[in-house]
N, C-alpha and C. Protein backbone atom coordinates (compact mmCIF):
# COMPACT_ATOMS: atom_id res chain seq x y z
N UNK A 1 127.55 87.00 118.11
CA UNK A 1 126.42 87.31 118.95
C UNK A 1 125.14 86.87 118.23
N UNK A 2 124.16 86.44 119.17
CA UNK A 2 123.13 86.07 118.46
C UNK A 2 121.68 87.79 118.49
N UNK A 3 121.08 87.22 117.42
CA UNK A 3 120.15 88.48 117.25
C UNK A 3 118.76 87.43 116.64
N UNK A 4 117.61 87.96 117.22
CA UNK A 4 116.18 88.40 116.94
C UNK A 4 115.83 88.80 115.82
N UNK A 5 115.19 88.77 114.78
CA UNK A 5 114.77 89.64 113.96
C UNK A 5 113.15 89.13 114.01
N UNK A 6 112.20 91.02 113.96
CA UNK A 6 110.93 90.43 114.28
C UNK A 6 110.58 91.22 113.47
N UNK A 7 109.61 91.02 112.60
CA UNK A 7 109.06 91.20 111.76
C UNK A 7 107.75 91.70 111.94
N UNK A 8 107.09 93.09 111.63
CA UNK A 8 105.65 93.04 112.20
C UNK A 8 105.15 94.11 110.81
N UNK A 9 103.87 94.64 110.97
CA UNK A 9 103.87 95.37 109.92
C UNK A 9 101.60 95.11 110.12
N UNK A 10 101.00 96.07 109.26
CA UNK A 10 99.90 96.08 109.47
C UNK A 10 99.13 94.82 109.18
N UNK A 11 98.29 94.46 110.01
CA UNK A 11 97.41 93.36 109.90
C UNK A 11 96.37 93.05 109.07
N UNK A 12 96.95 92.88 107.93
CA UNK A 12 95.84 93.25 107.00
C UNK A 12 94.86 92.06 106.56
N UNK A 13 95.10 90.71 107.24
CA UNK A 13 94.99 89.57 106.45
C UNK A 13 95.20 88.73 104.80
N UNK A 14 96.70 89.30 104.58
CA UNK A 14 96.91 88.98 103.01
C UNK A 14 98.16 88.25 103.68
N UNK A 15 98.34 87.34 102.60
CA UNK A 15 99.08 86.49 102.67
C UNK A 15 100.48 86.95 101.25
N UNK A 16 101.79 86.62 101.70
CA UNK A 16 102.58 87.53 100.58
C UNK A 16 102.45 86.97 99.24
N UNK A 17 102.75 88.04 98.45
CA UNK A 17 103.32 87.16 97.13
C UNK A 17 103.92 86.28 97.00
N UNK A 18 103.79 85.35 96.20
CA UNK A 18 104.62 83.95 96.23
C UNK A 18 105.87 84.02 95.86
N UNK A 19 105.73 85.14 94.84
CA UNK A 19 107.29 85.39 94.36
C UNK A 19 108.69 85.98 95.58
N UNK A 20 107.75 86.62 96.69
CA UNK A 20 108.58 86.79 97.90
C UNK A 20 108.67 85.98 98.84
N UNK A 21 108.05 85.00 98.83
CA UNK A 21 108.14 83.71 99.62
C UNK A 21 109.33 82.89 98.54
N UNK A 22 109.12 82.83 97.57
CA UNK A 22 110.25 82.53 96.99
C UNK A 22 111.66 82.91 97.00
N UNK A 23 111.49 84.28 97.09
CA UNK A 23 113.02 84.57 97.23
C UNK A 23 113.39 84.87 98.55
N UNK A 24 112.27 84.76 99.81
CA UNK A 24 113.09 84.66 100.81
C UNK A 24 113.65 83.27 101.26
N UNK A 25 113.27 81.74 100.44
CA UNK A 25 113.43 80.69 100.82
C UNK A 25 114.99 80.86 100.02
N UNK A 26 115.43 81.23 99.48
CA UNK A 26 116.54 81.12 98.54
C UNK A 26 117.45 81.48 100.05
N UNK A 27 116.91 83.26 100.10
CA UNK A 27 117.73 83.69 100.86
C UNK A 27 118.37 82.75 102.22
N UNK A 28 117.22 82.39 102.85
CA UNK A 28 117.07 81.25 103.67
C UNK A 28 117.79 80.29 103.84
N UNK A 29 117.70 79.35 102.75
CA UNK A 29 118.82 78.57 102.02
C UNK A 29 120.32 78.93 102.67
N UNK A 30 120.61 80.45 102.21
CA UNK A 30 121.93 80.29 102.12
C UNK A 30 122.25 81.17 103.32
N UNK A 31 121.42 81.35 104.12
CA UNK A 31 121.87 81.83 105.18
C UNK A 31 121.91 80.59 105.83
N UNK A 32 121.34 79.56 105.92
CA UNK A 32 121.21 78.58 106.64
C UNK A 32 122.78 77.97 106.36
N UNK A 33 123.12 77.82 105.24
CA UNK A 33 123.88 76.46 104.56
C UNK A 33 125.39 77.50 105.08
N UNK A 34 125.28 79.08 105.36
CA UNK A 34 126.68 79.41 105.90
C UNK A 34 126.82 79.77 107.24
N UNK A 35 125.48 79.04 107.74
CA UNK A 35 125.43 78.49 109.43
C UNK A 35 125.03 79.91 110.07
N UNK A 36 124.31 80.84 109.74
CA UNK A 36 124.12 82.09 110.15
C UNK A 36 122.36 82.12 110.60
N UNK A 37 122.05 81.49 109.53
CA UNK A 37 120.55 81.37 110.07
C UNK A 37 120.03 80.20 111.28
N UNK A 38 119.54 80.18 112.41
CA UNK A 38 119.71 79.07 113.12
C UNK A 38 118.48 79.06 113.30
N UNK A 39 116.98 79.45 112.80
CA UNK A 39 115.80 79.33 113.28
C UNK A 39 115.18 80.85 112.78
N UNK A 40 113.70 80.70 111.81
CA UNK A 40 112.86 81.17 111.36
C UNK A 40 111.72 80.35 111.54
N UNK A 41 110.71 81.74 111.51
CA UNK A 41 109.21 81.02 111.08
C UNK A 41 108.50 82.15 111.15
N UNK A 42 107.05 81.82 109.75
CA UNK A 42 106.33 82.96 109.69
C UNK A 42 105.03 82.98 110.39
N UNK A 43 104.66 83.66 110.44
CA UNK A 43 103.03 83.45 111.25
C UNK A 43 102.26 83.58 110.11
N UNK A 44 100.51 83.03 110.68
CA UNK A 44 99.41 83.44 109.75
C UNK A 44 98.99 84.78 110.27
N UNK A 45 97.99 85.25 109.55
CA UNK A 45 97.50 86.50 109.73
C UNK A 45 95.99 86.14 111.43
N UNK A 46 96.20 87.21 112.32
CA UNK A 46 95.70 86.60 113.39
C UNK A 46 94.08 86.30 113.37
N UNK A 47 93.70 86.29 112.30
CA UNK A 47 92.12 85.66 112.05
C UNK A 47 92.53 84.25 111.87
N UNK A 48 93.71 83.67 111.73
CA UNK A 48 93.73 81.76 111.42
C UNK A 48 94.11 81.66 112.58
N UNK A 49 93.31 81.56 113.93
CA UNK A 49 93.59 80.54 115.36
C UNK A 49 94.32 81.32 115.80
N UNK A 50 94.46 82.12 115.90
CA UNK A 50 95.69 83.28 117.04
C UNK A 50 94.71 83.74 118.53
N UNK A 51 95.24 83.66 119.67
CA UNK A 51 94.81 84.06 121.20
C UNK A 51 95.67 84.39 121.81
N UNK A 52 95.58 85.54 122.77
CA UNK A 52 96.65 86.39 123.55
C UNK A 52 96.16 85.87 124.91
N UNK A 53 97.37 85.61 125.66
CA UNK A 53 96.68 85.15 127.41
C UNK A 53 97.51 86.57 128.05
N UNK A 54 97.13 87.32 128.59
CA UNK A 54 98.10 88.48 129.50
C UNK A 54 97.59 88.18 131.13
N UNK A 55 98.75 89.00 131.54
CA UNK A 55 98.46 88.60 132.49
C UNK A 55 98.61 90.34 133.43
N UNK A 56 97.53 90.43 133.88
CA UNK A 56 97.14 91.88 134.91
C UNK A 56 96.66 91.42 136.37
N UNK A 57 97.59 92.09 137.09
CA UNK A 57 97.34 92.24 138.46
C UNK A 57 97.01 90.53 138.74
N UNK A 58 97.54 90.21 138.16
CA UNK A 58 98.02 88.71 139.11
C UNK A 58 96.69 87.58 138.38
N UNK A 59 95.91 88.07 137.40
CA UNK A 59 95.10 87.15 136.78
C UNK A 59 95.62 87.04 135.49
N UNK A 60 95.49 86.04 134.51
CA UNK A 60 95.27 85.88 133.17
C UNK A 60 94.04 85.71 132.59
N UNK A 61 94.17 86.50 131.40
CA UNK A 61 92.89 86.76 130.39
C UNK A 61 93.13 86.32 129.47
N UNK A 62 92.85 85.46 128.55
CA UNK A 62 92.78 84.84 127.03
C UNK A 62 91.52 85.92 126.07
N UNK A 63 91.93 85.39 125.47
CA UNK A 63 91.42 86.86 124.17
C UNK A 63 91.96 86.10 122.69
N UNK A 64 90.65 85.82 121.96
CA UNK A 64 90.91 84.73 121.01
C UNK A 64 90.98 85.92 119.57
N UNK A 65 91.93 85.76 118.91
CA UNK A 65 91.97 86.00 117.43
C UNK A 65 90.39 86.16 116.57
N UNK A 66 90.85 87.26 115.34
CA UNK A 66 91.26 88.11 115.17
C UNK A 66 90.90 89.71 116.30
N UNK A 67 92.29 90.34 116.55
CA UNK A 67 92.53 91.34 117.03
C UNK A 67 92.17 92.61 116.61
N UNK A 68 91.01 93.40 116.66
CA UNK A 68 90.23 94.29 115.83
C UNK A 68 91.56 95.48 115.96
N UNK A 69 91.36 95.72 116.98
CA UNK A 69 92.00 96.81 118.05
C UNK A 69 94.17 97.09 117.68
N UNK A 70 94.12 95.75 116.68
CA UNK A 70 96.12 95.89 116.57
C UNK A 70 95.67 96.59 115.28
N UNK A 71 97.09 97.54 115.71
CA UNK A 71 97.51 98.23 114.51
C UNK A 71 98.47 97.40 113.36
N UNK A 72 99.18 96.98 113.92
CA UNK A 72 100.63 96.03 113.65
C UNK A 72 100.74 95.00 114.61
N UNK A 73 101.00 93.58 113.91
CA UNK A 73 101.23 92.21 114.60
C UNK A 73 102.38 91.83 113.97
N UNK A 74 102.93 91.11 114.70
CA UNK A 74 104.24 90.10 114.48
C UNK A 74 104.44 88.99 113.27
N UNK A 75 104.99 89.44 112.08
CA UNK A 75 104.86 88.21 111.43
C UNK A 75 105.56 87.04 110.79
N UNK A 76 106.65 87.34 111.57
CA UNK A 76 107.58 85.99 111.95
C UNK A 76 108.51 86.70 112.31
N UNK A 77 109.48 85.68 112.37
CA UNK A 77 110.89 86.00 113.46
C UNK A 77 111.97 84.96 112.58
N UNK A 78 113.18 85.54 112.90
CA UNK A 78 114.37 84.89 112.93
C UNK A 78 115.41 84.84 113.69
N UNK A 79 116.32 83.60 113.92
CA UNK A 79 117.55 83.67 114.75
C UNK A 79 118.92 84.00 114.40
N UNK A 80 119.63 84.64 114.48
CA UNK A 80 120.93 84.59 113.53
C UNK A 80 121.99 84.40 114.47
N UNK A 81 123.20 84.40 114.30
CA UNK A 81 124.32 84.37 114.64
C UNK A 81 125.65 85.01 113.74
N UNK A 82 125.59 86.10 114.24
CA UNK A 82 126.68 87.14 113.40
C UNK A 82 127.86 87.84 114.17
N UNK A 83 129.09 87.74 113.78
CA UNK A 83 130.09 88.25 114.32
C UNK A 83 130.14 89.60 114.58
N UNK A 84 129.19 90.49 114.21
CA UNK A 84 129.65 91.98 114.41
C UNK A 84 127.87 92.65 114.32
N UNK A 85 127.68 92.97 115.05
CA UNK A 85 126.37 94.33 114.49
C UNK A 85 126.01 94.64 113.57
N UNK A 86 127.31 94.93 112.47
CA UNK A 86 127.20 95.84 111.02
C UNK A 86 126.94 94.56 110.30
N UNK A 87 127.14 93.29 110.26
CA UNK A 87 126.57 92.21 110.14
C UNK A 87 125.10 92.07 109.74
N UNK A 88 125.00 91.65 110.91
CA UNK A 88 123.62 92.32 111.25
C UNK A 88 122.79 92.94 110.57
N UNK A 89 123.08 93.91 110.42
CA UNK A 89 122.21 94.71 110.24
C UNK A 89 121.92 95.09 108.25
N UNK A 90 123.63 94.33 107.89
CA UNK A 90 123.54 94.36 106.09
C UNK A 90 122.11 93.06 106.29
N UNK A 91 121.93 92.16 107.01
CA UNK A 91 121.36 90.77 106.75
C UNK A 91 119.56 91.62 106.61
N UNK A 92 119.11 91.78 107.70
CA UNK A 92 118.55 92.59 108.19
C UNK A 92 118.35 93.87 106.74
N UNK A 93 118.58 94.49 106.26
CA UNK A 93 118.04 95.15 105.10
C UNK A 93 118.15 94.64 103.67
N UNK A 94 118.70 92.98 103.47
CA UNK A 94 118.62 92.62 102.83
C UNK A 94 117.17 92.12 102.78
N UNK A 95 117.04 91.66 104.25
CA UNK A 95 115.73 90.75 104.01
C UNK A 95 114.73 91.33 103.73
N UNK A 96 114.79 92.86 104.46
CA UNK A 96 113.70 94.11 104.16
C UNK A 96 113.40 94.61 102.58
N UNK A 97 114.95 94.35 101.68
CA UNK A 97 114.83 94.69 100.59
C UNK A 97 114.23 93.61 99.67
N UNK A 98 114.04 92.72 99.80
CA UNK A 98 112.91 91.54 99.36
C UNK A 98 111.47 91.75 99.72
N UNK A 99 110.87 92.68 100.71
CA UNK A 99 109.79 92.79 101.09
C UNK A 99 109.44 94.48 99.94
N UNK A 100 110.37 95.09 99.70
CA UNK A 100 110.11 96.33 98.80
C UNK A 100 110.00 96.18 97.48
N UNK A 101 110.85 94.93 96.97
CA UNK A 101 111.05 94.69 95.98
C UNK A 101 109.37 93.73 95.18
N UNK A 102 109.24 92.85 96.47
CA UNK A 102 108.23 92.05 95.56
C UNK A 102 106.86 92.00 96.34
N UNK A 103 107.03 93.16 96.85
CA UNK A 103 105.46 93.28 98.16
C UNK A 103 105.23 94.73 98.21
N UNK A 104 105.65 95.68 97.55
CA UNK A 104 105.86 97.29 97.24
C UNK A 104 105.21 97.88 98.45
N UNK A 105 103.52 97.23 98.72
CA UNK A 105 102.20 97.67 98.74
C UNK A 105 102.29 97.31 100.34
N UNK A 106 103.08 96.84 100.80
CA UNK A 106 103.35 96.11 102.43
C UNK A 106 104.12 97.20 103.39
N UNK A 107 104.12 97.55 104.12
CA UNK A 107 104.32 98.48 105.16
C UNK A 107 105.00 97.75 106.39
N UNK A 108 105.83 98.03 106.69
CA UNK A 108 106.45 97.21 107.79
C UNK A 108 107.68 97.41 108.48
N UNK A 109 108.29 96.62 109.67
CA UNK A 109 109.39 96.60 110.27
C UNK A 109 110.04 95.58 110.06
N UNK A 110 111.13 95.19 110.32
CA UNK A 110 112.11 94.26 111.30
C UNK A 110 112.84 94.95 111.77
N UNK A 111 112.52 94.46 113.23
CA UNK A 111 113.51 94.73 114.23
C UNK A 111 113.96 93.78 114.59
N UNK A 112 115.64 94.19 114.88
CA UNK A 112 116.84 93.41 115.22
C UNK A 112 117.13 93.75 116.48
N UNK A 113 117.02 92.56 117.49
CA UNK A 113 117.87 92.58 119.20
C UNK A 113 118.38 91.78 119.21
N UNK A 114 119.54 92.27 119.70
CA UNK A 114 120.64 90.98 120.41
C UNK A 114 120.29 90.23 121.49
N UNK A 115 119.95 88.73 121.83
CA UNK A 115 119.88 87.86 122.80
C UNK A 115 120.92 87.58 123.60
N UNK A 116 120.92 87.56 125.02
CA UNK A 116 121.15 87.27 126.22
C UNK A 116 121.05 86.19 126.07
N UNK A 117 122.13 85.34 127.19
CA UNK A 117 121.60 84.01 127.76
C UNK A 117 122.45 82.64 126.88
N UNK A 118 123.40 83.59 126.06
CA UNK A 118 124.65 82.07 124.94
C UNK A 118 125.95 82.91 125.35
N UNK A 119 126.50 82.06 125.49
CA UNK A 119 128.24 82.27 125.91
C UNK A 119 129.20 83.31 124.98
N UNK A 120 128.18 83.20 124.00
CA UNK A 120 129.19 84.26 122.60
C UNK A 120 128.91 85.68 123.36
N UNK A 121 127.74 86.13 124.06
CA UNK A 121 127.73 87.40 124.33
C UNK A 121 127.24 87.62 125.76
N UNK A 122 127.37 86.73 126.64
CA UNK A 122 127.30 86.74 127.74
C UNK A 122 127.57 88.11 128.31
N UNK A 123 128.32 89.07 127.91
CA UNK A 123 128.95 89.96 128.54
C UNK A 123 127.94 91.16 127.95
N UNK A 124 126.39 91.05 127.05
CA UNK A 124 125.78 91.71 127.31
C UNK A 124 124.51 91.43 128.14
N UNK A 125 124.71 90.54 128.80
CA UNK A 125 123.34 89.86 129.87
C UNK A 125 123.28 91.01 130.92
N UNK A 126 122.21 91.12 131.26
CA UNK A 126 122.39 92.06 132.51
C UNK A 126 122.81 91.73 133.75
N UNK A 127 123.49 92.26 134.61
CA UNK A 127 123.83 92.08 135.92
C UNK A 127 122.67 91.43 136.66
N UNK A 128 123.10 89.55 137.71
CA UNK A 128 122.10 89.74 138.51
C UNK A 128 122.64 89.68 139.58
């Protein structure tokens, strides 16, 4: 099944330690090279060019970066492909345990959802 992982955590405008950019590229690496990782990427902090378009009652509004008003923004994502949940979810506090280890001072989530819409898990798509 494939899974989401989203990453968010307070907006503080700091950019990580290098030493955790380092060891998540390792990690990276070898999630990639045992075909599990199929797509990452991190964001900047939303003062570098970030704009929200929503859309209410049938108009859209654009709303240009930085976001005074967020508590917590998104700061990257990943794709995986894992045979089981419990999978999952060891990958998923590994990656978290790289953010404790070399970012102490960082506050944050990843959250993990399973994607709809690939043949491996079709059978959790919703009814249409």
């Amino acid at each position: 099944m494939r899974y989401m992982f989203l990453v968010s955590g307070a907006d503080s405008g700091a950019i990580p330690p290098q030493r955790m950019i380092d060891e998540i590229e390792k990690l990276t690496e070898q999630e990639m090279a045992a075909g599990r990782m199929l797509a990452r990427g991190g964001l900047l902090p939303t003062a570098m060019g970030s704009a929200r378009i929503e859309s209410r009652g049938g108009k859209l509004k654009l709303t240009d970066g930085p976001f005074a008003e967020t508590k917590e923004v998104l700061g990257g994502f990943s794709i995986f492909e894992f045979a089981t949940r419990e999978e999952a979810i060891a990958a998923a506090e590994s990656f978290m345990d790289l953010h404790s280890r070399y970012w102490p001072e960082w506050e944050g989530v990843c959250e993990m959802r399973p994607m709809f819409g690939f043949e491996a898990n079709a059978a959790a798509q919703p009814a249409g």
